[in-house]
PDB file of N, CA and C in Angstrom:
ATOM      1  N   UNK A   1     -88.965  31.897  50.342  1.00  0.00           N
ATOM      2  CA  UNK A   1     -89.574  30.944  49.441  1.00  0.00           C
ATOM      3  C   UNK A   1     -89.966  31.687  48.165  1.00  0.00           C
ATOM      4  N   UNK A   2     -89.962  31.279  47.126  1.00  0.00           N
ATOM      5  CA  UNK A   2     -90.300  31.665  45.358  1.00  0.00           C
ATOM      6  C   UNK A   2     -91.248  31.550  45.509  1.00  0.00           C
ATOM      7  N   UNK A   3     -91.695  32.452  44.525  1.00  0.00           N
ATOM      8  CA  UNK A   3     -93.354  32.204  43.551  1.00  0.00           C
ATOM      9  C   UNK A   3     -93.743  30.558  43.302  1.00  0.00           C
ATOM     10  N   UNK A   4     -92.735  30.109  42.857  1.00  0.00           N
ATOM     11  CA  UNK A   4     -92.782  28.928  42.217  1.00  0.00           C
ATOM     12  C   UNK A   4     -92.654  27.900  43.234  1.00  0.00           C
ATOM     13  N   UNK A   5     -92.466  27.898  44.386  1.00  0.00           N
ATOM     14  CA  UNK A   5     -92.310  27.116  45.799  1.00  0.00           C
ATOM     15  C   UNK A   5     -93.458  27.533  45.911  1.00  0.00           C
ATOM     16  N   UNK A   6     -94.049  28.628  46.277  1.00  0.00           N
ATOM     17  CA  UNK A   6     -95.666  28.477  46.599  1.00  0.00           C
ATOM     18  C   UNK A   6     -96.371  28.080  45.727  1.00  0.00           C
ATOM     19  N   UNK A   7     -96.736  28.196  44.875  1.00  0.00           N
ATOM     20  CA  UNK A   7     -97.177  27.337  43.960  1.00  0.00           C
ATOM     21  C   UNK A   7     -97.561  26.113  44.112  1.00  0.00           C
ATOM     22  N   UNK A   8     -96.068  25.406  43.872  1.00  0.00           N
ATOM     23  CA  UNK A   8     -96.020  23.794  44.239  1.00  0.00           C
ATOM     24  C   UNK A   8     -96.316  23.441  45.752  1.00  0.00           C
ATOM     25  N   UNK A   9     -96.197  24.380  46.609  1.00  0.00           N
ATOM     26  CA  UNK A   9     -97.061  23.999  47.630  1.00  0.00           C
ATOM     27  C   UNK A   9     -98.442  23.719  48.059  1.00  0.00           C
ATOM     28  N   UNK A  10     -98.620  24.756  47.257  1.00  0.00           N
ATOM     29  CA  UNK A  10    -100.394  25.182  47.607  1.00  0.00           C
ATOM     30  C   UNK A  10    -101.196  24.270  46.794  1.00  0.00           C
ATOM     31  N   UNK A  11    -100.846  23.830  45.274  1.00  0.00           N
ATOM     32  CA  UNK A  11    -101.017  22.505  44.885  1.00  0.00           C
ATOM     33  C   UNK A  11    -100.645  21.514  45.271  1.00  0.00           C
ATOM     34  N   UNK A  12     -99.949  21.238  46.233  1.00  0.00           N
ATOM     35  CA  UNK A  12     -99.652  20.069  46.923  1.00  0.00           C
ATOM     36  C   UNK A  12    -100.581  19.801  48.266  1.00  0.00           C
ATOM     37  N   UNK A  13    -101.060  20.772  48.567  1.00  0.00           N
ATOM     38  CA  UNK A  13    -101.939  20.771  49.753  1.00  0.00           C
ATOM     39  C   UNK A  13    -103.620  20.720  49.197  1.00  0.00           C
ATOM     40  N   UNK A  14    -103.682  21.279  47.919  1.00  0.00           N
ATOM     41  CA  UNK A  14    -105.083  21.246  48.032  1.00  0.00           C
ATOM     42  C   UNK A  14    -105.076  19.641  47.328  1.00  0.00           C
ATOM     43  N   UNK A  15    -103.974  18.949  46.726  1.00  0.00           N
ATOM     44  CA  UNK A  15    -104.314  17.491  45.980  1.00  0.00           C
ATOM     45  C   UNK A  15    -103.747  17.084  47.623  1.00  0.00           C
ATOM     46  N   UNK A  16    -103.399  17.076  48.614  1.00  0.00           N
ATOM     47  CA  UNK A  16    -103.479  16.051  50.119  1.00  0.00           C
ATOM     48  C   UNK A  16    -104.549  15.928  50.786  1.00  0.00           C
ATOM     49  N   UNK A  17    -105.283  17.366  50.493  1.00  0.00           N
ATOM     50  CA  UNK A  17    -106.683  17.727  50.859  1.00  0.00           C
ATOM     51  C   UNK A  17    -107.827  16.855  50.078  1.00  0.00           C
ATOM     52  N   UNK A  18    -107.780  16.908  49.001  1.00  0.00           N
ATOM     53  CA  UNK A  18    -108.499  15.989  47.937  1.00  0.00           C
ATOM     54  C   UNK A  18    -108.454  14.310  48.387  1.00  0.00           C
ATOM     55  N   UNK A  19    -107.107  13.840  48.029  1.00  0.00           N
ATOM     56  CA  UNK A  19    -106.741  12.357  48.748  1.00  0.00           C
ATOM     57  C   UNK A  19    -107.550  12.130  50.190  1.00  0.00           C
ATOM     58  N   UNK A  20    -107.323  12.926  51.081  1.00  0.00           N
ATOM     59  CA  UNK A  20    -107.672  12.932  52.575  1.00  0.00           C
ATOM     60  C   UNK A  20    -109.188  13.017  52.696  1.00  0.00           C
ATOM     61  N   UNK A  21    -110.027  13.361  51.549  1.00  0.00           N
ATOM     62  CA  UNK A  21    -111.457  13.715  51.241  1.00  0.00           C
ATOM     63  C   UNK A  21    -111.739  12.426  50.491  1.00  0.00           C
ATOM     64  N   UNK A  22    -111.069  11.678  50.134  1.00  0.00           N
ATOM     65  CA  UNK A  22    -111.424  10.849  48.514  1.00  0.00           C
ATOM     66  C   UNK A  22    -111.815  11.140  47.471  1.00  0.00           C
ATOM     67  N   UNK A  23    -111.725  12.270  47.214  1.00  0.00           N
ATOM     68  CA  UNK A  23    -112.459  13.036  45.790  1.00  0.00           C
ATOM     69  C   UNK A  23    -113.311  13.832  45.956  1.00  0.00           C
ATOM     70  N   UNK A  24    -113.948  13.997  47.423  1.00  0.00           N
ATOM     71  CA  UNK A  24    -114.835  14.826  47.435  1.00  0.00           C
ATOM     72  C   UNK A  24    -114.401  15.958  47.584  1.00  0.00           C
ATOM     73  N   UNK A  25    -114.777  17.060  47.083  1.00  0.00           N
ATOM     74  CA  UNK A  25    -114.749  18.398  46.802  1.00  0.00           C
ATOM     75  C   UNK A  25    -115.658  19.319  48.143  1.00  0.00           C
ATOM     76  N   UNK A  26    -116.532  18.942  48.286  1.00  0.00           N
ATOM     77  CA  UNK A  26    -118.115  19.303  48.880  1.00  0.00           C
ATOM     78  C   UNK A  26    -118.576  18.797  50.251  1.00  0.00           C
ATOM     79  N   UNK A  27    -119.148  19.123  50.689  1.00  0.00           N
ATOM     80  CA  UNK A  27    -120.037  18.375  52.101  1.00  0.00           C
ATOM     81  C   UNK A  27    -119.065  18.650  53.331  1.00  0.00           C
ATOM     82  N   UNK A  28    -119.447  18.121  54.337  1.00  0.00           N
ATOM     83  CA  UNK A  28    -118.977  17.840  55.697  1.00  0.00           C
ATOM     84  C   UNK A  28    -117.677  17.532  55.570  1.00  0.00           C
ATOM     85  N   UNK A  29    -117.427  16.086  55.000  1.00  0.00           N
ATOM     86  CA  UNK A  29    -116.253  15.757  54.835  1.00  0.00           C
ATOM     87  C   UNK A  29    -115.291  15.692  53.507  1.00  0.00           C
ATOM     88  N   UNK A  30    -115.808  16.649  52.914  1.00  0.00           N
ATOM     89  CA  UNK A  30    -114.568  17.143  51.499  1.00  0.00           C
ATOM     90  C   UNK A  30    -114.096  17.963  51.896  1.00  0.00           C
ATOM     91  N   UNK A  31    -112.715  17.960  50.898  1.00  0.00           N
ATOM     92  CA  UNK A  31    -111.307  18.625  51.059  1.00  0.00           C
ATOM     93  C   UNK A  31    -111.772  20.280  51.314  1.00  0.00           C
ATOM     94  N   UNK A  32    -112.591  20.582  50.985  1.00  0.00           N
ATOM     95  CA  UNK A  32    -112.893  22.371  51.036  1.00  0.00           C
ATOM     96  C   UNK A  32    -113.085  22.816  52.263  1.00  0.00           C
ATOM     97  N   UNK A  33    -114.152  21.456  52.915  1.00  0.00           N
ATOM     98  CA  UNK A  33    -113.831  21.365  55.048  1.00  0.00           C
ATOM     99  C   UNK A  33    -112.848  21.784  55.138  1.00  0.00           C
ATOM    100  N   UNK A  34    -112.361  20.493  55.001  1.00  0.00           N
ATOM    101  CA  UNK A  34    -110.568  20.419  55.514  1.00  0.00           C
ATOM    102  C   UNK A  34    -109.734  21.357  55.162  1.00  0.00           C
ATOM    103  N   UNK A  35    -109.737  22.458  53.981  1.00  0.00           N
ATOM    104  CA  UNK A  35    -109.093  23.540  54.231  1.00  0.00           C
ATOM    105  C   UNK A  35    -110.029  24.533  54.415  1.00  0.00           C
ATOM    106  N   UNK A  36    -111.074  24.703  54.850  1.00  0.00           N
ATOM    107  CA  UNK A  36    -111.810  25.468  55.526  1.00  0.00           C
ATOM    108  C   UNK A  36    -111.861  26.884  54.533  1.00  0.00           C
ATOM    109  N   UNK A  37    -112.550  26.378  52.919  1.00  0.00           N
ATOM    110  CA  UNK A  37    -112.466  27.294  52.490  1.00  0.00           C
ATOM    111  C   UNK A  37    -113.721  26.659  51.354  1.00  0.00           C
ATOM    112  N   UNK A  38    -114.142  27.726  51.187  1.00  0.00           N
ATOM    113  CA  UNK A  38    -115.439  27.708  50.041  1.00  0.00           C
ATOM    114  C   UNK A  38    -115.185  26.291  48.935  1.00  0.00           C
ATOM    115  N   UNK A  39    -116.470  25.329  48.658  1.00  0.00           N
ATOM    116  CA  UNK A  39    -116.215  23.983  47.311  1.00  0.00           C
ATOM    117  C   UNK A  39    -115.960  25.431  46.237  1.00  0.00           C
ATOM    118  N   UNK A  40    -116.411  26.354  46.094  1.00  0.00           N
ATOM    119  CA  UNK A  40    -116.117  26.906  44.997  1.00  0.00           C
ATOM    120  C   UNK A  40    -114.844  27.646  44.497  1.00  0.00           C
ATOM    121  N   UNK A  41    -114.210  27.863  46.020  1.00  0.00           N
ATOM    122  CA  UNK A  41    -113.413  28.402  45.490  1.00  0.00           C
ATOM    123  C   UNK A  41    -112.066  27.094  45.304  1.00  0.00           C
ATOM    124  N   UNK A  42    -112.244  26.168  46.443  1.00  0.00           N
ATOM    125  CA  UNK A  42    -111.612  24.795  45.821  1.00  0.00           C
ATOM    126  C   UNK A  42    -111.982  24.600  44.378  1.00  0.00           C
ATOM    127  N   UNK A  43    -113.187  24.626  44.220  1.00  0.00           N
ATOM    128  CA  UNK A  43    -112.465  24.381  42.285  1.00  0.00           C
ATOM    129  C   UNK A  43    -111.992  25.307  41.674  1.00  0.00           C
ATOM    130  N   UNK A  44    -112.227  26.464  42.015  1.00  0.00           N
ATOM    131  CA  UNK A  44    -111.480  27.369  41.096  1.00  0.00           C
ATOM    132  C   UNK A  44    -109.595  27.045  41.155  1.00  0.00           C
ATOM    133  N   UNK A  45    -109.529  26.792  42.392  1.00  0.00           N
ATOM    134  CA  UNK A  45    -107.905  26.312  42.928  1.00  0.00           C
ATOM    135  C   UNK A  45    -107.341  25.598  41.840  1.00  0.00           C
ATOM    136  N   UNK A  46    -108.632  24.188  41.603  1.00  0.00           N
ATOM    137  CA  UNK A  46    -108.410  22.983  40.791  1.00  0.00           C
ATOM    138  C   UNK A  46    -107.930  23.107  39.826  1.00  0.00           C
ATOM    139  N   UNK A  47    -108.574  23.904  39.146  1.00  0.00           N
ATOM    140  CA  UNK A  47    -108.921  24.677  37.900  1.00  0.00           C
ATOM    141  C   UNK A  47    -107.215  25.615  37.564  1.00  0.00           C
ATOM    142  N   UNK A  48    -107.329  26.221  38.654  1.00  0.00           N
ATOM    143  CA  UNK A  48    -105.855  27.064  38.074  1.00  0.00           C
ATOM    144  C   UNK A  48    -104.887  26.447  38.332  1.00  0.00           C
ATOM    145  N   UNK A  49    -104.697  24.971  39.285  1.00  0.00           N
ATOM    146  CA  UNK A  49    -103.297  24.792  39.378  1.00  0.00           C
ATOM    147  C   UNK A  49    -103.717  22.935  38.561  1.00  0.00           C
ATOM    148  N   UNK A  50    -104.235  23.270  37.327  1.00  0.00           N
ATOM    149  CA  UNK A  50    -104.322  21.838  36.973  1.00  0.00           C
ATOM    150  C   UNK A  50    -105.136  20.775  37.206  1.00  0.00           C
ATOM    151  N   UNK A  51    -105.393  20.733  38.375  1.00  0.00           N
ATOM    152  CA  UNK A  51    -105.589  18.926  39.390  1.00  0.00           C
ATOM    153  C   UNK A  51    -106.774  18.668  38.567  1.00  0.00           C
ATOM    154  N   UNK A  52    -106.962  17.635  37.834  1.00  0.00           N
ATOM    155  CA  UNK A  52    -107.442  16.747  37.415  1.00  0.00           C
ATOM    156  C   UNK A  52    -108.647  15.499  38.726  1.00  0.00           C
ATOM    157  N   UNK A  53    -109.609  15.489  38.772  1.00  0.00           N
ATOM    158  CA  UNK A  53    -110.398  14.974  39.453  1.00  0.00           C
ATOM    159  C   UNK A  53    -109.515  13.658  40.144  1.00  0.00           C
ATOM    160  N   UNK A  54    -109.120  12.836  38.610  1.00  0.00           N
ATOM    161  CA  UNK A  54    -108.703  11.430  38.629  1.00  0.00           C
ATOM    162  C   UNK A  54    -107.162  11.243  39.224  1.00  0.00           C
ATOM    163  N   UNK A  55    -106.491  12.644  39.552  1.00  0.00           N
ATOM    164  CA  UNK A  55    -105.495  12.629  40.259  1.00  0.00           C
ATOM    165  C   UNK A  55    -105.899  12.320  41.690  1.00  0.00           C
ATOM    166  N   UNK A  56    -107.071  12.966  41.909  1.00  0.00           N
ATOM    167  CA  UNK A  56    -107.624  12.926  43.548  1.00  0.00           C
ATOM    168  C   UNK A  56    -108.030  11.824  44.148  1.00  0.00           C
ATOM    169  N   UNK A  57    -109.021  11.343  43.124  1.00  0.00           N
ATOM    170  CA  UNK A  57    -110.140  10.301  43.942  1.00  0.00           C
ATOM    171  C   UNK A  57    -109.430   8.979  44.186  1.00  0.00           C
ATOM    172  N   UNK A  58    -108.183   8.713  45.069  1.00  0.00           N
ATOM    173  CA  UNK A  58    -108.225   7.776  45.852  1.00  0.00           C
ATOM    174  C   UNK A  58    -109.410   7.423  47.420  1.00  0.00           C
ATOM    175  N   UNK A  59    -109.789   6.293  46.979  1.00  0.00           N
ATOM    176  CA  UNK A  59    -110.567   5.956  47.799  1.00  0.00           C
ATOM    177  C   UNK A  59    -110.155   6.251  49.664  1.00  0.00           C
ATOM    178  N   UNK A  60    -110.994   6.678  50.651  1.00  0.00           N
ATOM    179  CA  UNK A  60    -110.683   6.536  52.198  1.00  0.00           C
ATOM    180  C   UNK A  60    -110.252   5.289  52.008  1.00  0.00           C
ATOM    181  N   UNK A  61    -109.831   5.471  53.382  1.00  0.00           N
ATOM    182  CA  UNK A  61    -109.467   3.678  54.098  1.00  0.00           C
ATOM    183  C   UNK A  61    -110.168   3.813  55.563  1.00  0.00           C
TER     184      UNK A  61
END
């Protein structure tokens, strides 16, 4: 796999992570849980691969 395949992966997982959270970043049940990694360093993620809040926050169902 390329640089550029990971990349688009790893941004693809932390915006499924986001969706799967509804926007939340933080708490129990935000995406930073779910990849079991620091809200801070999830935004820093955000931050370097783009993602835009308003890409994320689809509502749960």
């Amino acid at each position: 796999m390329t640089d550029a395949q990971m990349r688009i992966l790893a941004r693809d997982t932390v915006l499924n992570a986001m969706r799967e959270a509804g926007g939340m970043v933080s708490g129990r049940d935000g995406a930073a849980a779910l990849l079991g990694v620091a809200a801070t360093t999830l935004y820093s993620r955000l931050s370097k691969y783009g993602v835009l809040e308003v890409e994320c926050a689809t509502p749960r169902s």
